[in-house]
PDB file of N, CA and C in Angstrom:
ATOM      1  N   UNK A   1     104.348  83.937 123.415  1.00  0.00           N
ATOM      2  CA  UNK A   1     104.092  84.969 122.413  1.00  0.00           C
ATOM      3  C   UNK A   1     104.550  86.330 122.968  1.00  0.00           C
ATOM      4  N   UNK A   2     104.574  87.065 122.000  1.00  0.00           N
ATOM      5  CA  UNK A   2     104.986  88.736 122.533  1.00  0.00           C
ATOM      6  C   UNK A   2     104.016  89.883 122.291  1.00  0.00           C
ATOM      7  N   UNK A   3     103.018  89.209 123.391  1.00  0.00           N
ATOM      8  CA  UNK A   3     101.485  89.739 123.485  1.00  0.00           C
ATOM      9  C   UNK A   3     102.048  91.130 123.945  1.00  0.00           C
ATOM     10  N   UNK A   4     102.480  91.455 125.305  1.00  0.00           N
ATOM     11  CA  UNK A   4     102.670  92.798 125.664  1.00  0.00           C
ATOM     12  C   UNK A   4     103.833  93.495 125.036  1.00  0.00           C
ATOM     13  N   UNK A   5     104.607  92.907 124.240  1.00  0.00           N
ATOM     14  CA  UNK A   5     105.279  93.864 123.452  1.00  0.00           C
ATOM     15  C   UNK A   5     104.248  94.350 122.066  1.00  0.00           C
ATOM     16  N   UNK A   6     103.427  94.181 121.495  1.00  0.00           N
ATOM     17  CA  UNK A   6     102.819  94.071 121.049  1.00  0.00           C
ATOM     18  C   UNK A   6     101.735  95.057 121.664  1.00  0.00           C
ATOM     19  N   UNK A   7     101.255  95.245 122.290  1.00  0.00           N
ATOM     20  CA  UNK A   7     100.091  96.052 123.111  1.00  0.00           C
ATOM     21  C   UNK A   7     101.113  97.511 123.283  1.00  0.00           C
ATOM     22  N   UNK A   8     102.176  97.174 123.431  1.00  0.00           N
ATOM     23  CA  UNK A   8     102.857  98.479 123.818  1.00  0.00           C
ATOM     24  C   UNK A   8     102.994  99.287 122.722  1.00  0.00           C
ATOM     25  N   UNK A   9     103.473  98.584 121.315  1.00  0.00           N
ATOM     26  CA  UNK A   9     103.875  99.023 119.797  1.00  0.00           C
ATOM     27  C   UNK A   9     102.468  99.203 119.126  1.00  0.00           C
ATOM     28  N   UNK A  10     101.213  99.264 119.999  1.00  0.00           N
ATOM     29  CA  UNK A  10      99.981  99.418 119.658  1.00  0.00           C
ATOM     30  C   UNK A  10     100.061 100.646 120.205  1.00  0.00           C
ATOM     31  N   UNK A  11     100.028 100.889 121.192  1.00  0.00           N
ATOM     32  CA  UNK A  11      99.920 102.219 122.081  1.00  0.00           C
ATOM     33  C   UNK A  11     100.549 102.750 121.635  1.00  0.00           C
ATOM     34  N   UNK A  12     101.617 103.242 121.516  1.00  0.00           N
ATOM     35  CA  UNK A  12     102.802 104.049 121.166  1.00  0.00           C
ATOM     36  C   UNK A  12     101.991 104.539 119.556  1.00  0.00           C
ATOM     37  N   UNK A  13     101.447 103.640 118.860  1.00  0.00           N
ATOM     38  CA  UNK A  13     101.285 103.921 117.169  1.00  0.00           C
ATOM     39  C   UNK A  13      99.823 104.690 117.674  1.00  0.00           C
ATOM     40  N   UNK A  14      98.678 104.479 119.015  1.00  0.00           N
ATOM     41  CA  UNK A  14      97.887 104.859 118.768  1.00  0.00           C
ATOM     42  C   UNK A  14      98.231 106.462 118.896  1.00  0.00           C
ATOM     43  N   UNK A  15      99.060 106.615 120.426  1.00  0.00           N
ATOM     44  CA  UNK A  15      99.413 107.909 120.339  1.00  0.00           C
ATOM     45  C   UNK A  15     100.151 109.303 119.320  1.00  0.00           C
ATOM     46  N   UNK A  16     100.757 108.337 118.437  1.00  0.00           N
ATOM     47  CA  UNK A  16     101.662 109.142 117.228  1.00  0.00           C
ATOM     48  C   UNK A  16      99.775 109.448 116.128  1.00  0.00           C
ATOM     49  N   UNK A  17      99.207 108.322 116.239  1.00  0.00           N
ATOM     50  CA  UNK A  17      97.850 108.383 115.132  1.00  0.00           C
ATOM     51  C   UNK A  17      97.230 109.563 115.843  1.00  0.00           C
ATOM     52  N   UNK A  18      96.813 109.770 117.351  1.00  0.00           N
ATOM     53  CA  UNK A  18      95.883 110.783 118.125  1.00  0.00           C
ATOM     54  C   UNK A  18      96.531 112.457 117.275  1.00  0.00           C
ATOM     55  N   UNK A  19      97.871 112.426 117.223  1.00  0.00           N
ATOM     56  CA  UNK A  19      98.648 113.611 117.106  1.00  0.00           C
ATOM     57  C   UNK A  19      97.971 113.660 115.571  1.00  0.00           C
ATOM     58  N   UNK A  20      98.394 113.029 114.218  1.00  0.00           N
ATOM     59  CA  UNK A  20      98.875 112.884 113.222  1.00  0.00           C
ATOM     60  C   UNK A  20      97.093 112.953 112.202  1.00  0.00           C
ATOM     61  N   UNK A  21      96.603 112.255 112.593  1.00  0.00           N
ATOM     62  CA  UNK A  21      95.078 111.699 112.292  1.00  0.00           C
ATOM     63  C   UNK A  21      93.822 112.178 113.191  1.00  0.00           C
ATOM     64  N   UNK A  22      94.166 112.297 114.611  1.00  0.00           N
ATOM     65  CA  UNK A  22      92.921 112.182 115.527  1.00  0.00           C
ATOM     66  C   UNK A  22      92.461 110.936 116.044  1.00  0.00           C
ATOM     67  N   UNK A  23      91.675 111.078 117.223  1.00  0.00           N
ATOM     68  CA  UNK A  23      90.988 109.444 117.609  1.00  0.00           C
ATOM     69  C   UNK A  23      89.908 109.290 116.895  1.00  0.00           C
ATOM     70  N   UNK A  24      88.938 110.360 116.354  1.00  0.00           N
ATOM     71  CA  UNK A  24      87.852 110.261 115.480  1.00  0.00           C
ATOM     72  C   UNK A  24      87.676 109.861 113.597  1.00  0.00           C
ATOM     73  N   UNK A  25      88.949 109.058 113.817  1.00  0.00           N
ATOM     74  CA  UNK A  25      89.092 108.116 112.052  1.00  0.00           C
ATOM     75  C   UNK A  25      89.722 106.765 112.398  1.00  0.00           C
ATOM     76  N   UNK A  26      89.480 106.437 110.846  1.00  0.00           N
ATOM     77  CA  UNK A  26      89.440 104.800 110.695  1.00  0.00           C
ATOM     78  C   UNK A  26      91.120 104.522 111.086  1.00  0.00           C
ATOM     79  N   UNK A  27      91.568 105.265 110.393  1.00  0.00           N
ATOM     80  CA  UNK A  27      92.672 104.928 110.658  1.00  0.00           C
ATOM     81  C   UNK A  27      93.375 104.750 112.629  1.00  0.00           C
ATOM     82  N   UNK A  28      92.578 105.643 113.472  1.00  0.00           N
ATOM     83  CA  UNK A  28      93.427 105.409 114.713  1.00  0.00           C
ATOM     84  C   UNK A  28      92.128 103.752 115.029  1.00  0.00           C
ATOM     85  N   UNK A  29      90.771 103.835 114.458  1.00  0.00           N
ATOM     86  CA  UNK A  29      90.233 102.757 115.432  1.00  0.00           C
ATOM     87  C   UNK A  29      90.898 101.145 114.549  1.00  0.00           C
ATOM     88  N   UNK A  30      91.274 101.399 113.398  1.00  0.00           N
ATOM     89  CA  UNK A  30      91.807 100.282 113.127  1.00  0.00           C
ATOM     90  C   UNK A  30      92.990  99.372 113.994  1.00  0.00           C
ATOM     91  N   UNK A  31      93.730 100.509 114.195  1.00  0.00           N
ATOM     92  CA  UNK A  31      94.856 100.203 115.406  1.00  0.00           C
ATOM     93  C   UNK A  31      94.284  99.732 116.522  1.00  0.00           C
ATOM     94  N   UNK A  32      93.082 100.444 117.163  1.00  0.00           N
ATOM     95  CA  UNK A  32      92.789 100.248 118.443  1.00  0.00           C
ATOM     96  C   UNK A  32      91.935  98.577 118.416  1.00  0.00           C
ATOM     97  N   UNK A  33      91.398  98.235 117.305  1.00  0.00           N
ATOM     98  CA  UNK A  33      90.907  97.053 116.686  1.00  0.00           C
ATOM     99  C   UNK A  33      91.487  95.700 117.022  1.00  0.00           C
ATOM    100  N   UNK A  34      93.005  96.145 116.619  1.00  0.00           N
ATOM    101  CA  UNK A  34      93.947  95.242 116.417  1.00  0.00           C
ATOM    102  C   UNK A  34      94.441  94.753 118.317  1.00  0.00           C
ATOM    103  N   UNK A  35      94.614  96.298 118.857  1.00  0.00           N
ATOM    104  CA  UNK A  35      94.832  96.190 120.414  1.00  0.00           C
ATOM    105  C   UNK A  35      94.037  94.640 120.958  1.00  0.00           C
ATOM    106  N   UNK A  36      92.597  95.485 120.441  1.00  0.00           N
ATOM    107  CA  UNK A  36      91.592  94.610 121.280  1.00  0.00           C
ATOM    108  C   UNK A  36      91.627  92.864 120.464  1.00  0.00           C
ATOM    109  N   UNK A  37      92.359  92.856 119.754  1.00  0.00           N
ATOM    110  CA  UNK A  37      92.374  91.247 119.370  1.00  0.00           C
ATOM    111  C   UNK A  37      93.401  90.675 119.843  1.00  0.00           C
ATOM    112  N   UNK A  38      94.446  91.475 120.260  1.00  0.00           N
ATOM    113  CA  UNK A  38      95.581  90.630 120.538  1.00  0.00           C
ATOM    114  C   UNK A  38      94.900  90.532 122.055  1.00  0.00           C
ATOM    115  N   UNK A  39      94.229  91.329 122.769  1.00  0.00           N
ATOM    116  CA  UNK A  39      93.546  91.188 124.541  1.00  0.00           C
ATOM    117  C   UNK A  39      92.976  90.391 124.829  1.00  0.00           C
ATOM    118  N   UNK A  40      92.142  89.937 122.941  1.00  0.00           N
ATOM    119  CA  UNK A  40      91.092  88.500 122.908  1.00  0.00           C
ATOM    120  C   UNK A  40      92.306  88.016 123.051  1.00  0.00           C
ATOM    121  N   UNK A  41      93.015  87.389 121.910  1.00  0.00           N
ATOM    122  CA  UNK A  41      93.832  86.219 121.885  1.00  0.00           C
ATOM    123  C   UNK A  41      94.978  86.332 123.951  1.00  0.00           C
ATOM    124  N   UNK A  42      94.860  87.327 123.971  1.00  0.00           N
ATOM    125  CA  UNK A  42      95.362  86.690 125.951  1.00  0.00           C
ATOM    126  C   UNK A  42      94.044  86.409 126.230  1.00  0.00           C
ATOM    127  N   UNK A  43      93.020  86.174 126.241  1.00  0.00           N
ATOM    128  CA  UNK A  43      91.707  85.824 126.897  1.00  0.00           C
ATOM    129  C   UNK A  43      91.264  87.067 127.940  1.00  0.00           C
ATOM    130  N   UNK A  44      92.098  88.251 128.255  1.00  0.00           N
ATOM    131  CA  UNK A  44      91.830  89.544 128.702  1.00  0.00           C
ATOM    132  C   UNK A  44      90.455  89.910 128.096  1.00  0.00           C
ATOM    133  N   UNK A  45      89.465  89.131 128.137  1.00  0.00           N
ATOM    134  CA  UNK A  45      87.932  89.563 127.877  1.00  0.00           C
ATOM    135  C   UNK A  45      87.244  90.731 128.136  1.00  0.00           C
ATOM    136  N   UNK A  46      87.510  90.934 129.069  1.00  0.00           N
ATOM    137  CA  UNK A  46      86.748  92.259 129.502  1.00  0.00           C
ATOM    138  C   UNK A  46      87.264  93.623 129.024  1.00  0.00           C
ATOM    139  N   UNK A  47      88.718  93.578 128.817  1.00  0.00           N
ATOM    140  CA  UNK A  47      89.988  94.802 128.369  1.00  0.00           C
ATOM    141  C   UNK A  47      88.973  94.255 126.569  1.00  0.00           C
ATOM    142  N   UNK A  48      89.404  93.257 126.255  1.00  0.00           N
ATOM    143  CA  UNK A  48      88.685  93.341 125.150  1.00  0.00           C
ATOM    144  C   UNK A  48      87.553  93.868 124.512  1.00  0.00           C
ATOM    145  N   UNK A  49      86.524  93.525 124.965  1.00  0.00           N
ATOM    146  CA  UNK A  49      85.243  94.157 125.024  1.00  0.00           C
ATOM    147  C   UNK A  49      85.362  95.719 124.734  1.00  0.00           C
ATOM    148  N   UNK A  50      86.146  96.391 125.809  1.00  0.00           N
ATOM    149  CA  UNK A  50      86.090  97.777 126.715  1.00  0.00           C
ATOM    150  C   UNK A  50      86.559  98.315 124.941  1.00  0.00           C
ATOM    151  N   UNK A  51      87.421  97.778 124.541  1.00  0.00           N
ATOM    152  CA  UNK A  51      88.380  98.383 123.117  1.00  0.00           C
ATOM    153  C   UNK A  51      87.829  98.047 121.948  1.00  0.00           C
ATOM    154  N   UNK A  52      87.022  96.884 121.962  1.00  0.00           N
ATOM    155  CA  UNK A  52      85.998  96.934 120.838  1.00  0.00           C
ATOM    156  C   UNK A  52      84.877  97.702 120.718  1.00  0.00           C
ATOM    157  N   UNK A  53      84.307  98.040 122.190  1.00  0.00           N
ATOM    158  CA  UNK A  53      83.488  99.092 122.041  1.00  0.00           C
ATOM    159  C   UNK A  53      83.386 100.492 122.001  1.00  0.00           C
ATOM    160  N   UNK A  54      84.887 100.814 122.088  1.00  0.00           N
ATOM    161  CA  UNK A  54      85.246 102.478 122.089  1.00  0.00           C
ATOM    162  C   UNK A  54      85.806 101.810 120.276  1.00  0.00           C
ATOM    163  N   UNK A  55      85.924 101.370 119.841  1.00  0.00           N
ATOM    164  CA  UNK A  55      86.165 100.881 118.486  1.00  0.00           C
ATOM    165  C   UNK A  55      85.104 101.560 117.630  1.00  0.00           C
ATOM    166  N   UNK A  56      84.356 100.586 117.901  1.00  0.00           N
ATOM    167  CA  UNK A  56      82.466 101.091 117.472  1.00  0.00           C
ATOM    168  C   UNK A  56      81.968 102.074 117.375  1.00  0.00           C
ATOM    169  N   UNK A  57      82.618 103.179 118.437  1.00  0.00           N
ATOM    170  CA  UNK A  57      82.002 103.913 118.377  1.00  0.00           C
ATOM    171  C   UNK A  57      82.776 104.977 117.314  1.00  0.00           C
ATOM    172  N   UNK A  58      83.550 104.848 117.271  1.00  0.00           N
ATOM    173  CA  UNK A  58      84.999 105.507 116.596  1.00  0.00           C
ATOM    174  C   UNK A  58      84.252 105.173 115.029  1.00  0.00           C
ATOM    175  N   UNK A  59      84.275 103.783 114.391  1.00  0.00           N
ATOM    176  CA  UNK A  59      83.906 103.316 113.037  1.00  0.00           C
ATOM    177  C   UNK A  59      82.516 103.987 112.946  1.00  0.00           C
ATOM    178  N   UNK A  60      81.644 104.184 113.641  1.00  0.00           N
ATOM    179  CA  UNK A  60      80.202 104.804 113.523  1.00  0.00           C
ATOM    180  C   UNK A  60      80.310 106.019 113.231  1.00  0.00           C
ATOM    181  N   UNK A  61      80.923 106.606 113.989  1.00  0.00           N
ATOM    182  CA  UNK A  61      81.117 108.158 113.727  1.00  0.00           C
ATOM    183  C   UNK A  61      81.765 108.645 112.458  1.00  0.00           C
ATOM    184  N   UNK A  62      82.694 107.858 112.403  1.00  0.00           N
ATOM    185  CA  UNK A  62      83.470 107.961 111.018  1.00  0.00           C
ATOM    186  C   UNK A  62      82.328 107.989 109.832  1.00  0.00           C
ATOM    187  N   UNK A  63      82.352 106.078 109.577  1.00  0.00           N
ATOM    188  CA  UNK A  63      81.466 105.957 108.348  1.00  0.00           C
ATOM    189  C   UNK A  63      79.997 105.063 108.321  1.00  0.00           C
ATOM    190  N   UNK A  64      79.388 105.444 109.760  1.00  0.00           N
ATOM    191  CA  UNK A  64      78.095 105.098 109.674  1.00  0.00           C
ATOM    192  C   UNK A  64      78.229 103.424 110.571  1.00  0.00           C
ATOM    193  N   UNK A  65      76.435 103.228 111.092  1.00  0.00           N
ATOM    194  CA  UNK A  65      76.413 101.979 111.334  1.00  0.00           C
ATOM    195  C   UNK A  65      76.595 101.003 110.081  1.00  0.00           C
ATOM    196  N   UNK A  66      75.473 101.615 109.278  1.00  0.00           N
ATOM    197  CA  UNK A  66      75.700 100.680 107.931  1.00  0.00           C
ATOM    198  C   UNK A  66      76.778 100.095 107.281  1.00  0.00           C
ATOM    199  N   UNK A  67      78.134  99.505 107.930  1.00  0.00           N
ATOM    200  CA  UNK A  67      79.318  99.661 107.580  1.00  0.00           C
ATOM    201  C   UNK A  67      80.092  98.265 107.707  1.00  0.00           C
ATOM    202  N   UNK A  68      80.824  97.883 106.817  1.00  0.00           N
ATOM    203  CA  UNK A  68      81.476  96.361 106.905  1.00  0.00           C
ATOM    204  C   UNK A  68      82.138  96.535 108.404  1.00  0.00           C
ATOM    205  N   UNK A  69      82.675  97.319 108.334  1.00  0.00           N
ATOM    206  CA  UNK A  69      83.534  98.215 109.745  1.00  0.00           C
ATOM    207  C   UNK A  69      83.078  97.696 110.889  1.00  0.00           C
ATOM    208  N   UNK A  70      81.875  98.334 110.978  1.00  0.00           N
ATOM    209  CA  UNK A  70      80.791  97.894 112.606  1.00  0.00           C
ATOM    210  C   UNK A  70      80.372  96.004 112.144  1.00  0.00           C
ATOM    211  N   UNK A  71      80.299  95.819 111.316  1.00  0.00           N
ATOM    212  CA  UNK A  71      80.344  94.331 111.244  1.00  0.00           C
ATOM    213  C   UNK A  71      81.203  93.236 112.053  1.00  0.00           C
ATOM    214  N   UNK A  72      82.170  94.051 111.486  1.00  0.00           N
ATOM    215  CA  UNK A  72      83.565  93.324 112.169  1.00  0.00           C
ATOM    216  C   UNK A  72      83.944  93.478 113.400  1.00  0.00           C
ATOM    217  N   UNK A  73      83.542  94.461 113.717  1.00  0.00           N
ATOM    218  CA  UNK A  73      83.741  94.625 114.801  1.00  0.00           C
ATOM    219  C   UNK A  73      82.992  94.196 116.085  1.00  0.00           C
ATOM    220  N   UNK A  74      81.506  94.084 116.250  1.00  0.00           N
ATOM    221  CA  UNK A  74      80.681  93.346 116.543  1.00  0.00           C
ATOM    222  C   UNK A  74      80.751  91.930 116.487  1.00  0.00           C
ATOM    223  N   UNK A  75      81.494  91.412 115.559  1.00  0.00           N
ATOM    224  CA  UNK A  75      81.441  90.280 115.196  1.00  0.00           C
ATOM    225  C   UNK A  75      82.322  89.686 116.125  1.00  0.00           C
ATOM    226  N   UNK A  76      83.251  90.181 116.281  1.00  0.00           N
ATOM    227  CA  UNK A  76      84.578  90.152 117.396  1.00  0.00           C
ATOM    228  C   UNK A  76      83.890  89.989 118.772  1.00  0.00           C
ATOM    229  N   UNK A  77      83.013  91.295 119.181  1.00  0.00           N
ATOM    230  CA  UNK A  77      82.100  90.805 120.225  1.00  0.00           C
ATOM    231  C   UNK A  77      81.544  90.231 120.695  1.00  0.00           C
ATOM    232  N   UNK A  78      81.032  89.403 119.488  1.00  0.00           N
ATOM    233  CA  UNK A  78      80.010  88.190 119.584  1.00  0.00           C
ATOM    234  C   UNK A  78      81.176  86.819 120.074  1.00  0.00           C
ATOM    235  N   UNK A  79      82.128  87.265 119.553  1.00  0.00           N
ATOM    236  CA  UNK A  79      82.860  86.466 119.940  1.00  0.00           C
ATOM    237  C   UNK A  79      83.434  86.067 121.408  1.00  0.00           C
ATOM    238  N   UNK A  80      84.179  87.455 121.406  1.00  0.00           N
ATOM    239  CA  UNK A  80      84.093  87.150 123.020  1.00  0.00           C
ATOM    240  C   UNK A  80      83.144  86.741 124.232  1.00  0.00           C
ATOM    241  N   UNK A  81      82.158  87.490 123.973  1.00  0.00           N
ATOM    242  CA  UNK A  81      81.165  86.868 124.538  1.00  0.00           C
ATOM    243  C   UNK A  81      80.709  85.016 123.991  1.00  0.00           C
ATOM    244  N   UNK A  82      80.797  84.652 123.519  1.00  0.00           N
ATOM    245  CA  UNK A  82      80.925  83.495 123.395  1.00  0.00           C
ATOM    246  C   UNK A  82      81.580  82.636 124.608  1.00  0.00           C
ATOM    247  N   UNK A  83      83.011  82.945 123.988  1.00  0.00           N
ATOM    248  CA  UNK A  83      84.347  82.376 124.873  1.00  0.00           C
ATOM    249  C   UNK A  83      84.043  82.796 126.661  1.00  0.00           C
ATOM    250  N   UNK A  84      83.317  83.896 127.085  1.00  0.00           N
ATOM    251  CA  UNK A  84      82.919  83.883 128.195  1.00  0.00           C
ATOM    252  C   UNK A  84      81.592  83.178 128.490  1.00  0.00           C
ATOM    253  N   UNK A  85      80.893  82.393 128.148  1.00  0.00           N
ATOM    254  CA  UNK A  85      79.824  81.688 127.555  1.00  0.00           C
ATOM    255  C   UNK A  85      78.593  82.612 128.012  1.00  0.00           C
ATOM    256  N   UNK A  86      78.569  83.734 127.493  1.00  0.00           N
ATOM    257  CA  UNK A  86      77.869  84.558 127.943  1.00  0.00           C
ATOM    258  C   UNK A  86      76.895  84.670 126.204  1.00  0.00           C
ATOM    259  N   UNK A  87      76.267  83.388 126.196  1.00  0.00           N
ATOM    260  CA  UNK A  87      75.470  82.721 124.974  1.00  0.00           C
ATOM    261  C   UNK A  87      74.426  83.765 124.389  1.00  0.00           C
ATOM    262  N   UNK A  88      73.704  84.443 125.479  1.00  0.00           N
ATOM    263  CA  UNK A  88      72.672  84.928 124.951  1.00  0.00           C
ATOM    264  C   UNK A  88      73.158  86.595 124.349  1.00  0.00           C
ATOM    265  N   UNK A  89      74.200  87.036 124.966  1.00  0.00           N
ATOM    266  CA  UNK A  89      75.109  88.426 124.608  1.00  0.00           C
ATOM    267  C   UNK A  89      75.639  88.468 123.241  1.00  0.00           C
ATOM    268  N   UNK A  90      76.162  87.071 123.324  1.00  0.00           N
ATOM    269  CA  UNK A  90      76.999  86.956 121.867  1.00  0.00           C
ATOM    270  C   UNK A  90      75.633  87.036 121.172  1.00  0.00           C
ATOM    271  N   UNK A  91      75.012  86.045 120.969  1.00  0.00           N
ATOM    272  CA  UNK A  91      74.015  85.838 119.813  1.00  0.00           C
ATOM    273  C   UNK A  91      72.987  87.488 119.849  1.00  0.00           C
ATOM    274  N   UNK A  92      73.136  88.136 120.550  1.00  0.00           N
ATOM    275  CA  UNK A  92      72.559  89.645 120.108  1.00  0.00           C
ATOM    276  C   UNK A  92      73.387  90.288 119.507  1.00  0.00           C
ATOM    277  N   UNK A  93      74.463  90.629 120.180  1.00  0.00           N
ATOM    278  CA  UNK A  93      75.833  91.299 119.220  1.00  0.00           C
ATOM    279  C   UNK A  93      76.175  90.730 117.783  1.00  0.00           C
ATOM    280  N   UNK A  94      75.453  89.148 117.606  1.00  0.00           N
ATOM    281  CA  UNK A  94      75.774  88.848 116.509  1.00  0.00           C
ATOM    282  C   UNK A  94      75.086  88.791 115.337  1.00  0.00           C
ATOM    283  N   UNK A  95      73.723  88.990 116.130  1.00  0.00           N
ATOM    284  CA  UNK A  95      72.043  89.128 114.913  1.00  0.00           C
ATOM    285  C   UNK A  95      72.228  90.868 114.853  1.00  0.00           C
ATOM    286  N   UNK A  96      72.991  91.790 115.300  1.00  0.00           N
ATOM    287  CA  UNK A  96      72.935  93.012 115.362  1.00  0.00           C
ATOM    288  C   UNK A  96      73.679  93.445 114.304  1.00  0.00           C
ATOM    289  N   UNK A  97      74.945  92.691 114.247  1.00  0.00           N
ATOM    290  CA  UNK A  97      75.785  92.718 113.062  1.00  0.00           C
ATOM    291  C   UNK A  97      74.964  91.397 111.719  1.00  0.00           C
ATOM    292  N   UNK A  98      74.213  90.779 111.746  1.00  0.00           N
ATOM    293  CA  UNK A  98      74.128  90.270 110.178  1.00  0.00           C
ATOM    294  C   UNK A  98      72.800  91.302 109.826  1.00  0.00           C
ATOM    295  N   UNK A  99      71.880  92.181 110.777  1.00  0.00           N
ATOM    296  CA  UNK A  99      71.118  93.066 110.638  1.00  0.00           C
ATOM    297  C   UNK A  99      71.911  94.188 109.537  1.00  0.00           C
ATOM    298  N   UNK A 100      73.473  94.047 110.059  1.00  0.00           N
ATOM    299  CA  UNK A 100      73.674  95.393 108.998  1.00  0.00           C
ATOM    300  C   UNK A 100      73.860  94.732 107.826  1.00  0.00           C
ATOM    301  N   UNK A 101      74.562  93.628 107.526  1.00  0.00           N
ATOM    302  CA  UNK A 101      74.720  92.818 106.146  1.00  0.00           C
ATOM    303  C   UNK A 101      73.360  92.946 105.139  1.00  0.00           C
TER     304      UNK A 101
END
């Protein structure tokens, strides 16, 4: 796959978004979203994590916890933590997100 070409054409779009938008909207954490899934799909877990949770914090600030946004995004978490069988992490990250549903 063309995981790190891909991470790079992420970066490059986040930096043109920082200029254009700011890091504090949906629009740059959507990008940064996407970063952190292609880091899941290399199994880069921890890089993952690190970008879902500067994610979070980005979608919160924007438009609240209450938000499909922080859903998804959490949800992603729960995930990874999974795949690291880190069982009891996921299943909080993941009752945290159907709390907002």
């Amino acid at each position: 796959q063309r995981y790190e070409e891909a991470l790079r054409l992420y970066a490059e779009a986040l930096q043109i978004k920082e200029v254009c938008v700011g890091r504090q909207s949906m629009n740059y954490a959507d990008t940064l979203h996407e970063m952190g899934m292609v880091h899941e799909e290399q199994q880069r877990y921890e890089e993952a994590l690190q970008v879902y949770a500067d994610t979070l914090q980005i979608v919160q600030a924007c438009v609240g916890r209450q938000s499909v946004h922080c859903v998804t995004v959490l949800s992603n978490m729960g995930a990874v933590h999974f795949k690291q069988e880190g069982y009891e992490e996921a299943l909080r990250v993941c009752a945290e997100a159907l709390q907002i549903q």
